[in-house]
C-alpha atoms as a PDB file:
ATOM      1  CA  UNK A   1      -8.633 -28.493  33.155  1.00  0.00           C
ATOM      2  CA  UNK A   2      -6.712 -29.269  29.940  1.00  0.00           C
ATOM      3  CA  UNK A   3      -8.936 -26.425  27.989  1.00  0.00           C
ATOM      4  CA  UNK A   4      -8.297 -23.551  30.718  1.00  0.00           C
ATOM      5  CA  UNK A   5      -4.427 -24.401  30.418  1.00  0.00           C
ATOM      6  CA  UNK A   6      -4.798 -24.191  26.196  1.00  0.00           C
ATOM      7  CA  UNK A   7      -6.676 -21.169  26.344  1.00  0.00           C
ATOM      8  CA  UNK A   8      -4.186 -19.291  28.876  1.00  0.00           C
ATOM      9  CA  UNK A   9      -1.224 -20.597  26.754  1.00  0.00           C
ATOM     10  CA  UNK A  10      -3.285 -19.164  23.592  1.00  0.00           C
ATOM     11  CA  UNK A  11      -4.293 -15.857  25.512  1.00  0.00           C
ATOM     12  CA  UNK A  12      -0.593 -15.515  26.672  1.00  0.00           C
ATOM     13  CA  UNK A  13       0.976 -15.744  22.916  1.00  0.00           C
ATOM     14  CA  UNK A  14      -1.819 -13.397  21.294  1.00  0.00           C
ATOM     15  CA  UNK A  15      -0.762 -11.377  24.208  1.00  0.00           C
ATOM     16  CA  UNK A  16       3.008 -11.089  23.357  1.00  0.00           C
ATOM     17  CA  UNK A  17       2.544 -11.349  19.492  1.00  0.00           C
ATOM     18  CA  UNK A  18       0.470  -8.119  20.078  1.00  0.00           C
ATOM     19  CA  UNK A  19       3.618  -7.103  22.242  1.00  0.00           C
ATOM     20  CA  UNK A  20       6.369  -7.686  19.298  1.00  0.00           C
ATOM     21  CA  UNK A  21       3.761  -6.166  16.781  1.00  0.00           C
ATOM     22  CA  UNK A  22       2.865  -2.990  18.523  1.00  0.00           C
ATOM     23  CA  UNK A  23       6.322  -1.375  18.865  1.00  0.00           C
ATOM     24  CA  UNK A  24       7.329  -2.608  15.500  1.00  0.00           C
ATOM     25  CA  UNK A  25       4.403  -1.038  14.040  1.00  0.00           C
ATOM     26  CA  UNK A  26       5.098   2.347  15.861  1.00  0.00           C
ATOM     27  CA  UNK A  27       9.121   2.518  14.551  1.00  0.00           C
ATOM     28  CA  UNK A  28       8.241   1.357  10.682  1.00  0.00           C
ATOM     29  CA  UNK A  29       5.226   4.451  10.960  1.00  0.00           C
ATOM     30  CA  UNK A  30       8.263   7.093  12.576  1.00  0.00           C
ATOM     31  CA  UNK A  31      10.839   6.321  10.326  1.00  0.00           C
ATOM     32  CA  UNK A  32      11.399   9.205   7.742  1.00  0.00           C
ATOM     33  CA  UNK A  33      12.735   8.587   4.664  1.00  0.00           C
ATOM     34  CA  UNK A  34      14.990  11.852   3.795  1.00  0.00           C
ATOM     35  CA  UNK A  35      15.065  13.690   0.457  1.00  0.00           C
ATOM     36  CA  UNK A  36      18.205  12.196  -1.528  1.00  0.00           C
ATOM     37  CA  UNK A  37      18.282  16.303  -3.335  1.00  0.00           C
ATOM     38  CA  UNK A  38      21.720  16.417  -2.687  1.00  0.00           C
ATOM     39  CA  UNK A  39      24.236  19.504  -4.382  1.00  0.00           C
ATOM     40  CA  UNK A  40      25.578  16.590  -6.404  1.00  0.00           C
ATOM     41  CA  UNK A  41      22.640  16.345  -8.609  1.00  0.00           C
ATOM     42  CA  UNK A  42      23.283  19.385  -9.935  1.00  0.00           C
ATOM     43  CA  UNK A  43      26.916  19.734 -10.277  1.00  0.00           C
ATOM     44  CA  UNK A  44      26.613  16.238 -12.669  1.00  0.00           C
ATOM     45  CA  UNK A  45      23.822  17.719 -14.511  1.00  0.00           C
ATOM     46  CA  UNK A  46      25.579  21.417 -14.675  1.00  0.00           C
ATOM     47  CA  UNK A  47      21.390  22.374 -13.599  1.00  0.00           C
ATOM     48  CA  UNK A  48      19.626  24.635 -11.128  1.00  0.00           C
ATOM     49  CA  UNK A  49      17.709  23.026  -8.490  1.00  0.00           C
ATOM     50  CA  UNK A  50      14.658  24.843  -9.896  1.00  0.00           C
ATOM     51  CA  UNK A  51      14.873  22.712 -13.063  1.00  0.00           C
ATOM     52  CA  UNK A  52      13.615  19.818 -10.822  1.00  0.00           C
ATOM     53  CA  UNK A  53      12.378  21.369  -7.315  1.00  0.00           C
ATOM     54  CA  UNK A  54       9.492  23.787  -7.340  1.00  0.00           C
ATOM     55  CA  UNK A  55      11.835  25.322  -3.940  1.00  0.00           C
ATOM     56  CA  UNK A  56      14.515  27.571  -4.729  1.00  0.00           C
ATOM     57  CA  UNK A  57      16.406  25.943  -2.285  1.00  0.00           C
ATOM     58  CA  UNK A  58      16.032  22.359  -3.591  1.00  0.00           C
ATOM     59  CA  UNK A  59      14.375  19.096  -2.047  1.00  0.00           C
ATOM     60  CA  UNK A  60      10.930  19.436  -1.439  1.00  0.00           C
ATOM     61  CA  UNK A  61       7.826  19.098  -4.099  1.00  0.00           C
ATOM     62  CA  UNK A  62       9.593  18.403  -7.944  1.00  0.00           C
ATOM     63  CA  UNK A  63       8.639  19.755 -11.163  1.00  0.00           C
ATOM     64  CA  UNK A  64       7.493  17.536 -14.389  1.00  0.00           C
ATOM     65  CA  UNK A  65      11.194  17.553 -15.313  1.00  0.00           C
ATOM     66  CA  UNK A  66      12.298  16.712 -11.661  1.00  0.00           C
ATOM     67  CA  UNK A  67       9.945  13.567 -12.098  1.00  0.00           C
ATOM     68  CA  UNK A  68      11.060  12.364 -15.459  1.00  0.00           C
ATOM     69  CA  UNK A  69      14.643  13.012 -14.268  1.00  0.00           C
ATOM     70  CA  UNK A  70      13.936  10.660 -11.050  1.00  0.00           C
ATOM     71  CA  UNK A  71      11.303   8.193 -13.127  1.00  0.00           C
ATOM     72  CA  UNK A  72      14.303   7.693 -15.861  1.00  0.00           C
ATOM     73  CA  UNK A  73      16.824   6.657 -13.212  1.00  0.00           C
ATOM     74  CA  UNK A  74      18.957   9.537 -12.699  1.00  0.00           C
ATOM     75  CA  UNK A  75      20.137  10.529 -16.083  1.00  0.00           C
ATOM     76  CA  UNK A  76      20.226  13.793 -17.790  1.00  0.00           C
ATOM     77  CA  UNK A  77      18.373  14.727 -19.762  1.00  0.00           C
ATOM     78  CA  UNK A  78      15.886  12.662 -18.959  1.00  0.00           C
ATOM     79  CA  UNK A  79      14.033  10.016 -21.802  1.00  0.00           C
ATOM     80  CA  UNK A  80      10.888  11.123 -22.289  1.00  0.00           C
ATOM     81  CA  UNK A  81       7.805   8.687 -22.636  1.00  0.00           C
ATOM     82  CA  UNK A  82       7.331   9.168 -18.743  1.00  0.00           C
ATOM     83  CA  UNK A  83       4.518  10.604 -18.237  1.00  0.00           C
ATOM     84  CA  UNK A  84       3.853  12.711 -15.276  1.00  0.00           C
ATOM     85  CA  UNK A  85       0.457  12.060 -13.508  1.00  0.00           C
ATOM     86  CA  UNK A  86      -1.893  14.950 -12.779  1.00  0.00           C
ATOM     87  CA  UNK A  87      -2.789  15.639  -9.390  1.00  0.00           C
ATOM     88  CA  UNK A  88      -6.991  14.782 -10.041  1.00  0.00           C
ATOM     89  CA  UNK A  89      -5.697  11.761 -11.521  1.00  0.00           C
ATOM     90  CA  UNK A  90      -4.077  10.969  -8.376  1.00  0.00           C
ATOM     91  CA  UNK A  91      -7.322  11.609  -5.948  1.00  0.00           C
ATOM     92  CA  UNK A  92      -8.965   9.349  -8.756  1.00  0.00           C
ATOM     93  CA  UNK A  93      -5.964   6.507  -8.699  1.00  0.00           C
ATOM     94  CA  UNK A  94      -6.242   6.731  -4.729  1.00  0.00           C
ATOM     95  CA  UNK A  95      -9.727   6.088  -4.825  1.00  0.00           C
ATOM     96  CA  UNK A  96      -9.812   3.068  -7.254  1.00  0.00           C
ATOM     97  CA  UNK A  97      -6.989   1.966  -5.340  1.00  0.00           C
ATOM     98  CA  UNK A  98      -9.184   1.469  -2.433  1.00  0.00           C
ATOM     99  CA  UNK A  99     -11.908  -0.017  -3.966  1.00  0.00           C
ATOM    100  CA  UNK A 100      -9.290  -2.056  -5.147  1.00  0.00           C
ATOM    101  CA  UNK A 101      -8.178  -3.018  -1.821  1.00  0.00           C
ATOM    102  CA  UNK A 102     -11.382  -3.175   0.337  1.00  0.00           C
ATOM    103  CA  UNK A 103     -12.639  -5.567  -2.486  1.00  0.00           C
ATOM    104  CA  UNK A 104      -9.662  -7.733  -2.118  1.00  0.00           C
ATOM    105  CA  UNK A 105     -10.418  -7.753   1.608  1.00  0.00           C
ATOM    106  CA  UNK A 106     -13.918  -8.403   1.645  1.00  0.00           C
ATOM    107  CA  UNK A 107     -13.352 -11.315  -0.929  1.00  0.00           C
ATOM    108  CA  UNK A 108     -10.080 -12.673   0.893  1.00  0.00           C
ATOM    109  CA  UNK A 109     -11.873 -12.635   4.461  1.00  0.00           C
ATOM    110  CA  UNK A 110     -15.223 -14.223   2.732  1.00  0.00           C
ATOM    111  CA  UNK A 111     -13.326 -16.973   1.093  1.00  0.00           C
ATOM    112  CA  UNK A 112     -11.886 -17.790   4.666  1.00  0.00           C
ATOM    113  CA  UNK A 113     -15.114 -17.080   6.505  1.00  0.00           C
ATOM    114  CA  UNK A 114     -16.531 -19.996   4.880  1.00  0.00           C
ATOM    115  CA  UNK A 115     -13.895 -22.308   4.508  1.00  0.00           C
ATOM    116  CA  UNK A 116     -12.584 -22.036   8.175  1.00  0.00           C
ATOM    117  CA  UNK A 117     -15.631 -20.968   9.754  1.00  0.00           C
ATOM    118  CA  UNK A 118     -18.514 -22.759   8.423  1.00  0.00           C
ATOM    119  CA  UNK A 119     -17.043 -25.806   6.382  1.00  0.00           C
ATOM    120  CA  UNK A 120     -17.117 -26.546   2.803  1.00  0.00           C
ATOM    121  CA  UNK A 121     -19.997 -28.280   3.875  1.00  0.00           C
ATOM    122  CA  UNK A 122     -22.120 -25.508   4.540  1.00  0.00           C
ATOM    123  CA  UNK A 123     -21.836 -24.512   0.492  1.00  0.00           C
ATOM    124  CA  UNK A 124     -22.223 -28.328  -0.357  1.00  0.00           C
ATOM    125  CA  UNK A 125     -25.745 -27.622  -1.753  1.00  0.00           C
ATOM    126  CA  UNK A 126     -25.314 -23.919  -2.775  1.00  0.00           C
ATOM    127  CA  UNK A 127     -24.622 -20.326  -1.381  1.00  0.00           C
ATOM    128  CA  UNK A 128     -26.843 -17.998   0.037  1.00  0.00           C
ATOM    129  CA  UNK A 129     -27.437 -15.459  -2.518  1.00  0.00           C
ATOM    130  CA  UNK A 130     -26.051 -12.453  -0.591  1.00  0.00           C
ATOM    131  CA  UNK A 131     -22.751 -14.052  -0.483  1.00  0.00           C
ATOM    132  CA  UNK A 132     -22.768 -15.155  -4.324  1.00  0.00           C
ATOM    133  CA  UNK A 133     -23.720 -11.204  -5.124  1.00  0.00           C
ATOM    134  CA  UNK A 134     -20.900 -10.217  -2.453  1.00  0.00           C
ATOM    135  CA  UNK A 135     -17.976 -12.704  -4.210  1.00  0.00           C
ATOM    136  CA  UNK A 136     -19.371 -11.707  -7.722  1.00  0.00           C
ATOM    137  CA  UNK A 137     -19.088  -7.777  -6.468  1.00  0.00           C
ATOM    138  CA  UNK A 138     -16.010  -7.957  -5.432  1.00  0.00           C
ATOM    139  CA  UNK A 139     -14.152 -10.360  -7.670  1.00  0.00           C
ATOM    140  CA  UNK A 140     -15.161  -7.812 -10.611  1.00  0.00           C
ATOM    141  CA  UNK A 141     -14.127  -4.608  -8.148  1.00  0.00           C
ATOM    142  CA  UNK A 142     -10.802  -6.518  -7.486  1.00  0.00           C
END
């Protein structure tokens, strides 16, 4: 009887931490942050918005010198030695990125997969030699 009371208590609080999480979730993913390309900008820099903003109108996409202007903390002109990614090397930063992550992941959850799930124990006399090729993997992705 004791068991069927523990696992309704446990059902019950994965129940309302999914509760708290879900709505919490939603409002962090709907909040906007708003462009800070305010009139200002260019009245203390005595520029055009087109120096920075690809727009005509201002906010929106920037320009190299919008970047460095932003990346050098507001200061005109801006230092140079920032250097303005281009956008392949984005794609190619968001991929390795991932790799990055999923690594981290797979080597995070394996690490806990076999210290919470099967023991220390279970590696007392050595690893199977899918998981040693699966840590080794992803400790050099990581």
């Amino acid at each position: 009887m004791s068991g069927s009371v523990t696992r309704r208590a446990n059902d019950f609080s994965v129940r309302r931490s999914k509760t708290l999480f879900l709505p919490l979730a939603i409002a962090l993913l709907c909040i906007q942050s708003s462009a800070f390309a305010i009139p200002e900008y260019s009245e203390r820099t005595e520029q055009g918005c087109l120096i920075c903003h690809v727009d005509e109108g201002g906010g929106g996409k920037l320009t190299s010198v919008g970047l460095e202007y932003s990346a050098s903390g507001y200061t005109w002109p801006p230092s140079r030695g920032y250097r303005v990614v281009h956008p392949i090397r984005e794609h190619l930063r968001l991929v390795i990125g991932l790799f990055h992550i999923v690594a981290a992941f797979i080597w995070f959850g394996a690490i806990l997969y076999v210290h919470i799930m099967l023991r220390p124990a279970y590696a007392a006399h050595g690893l199977p030699k899918g998981e040693v090729v699966l840590g080794l993997v992803s400790m050099t992705t990581i």
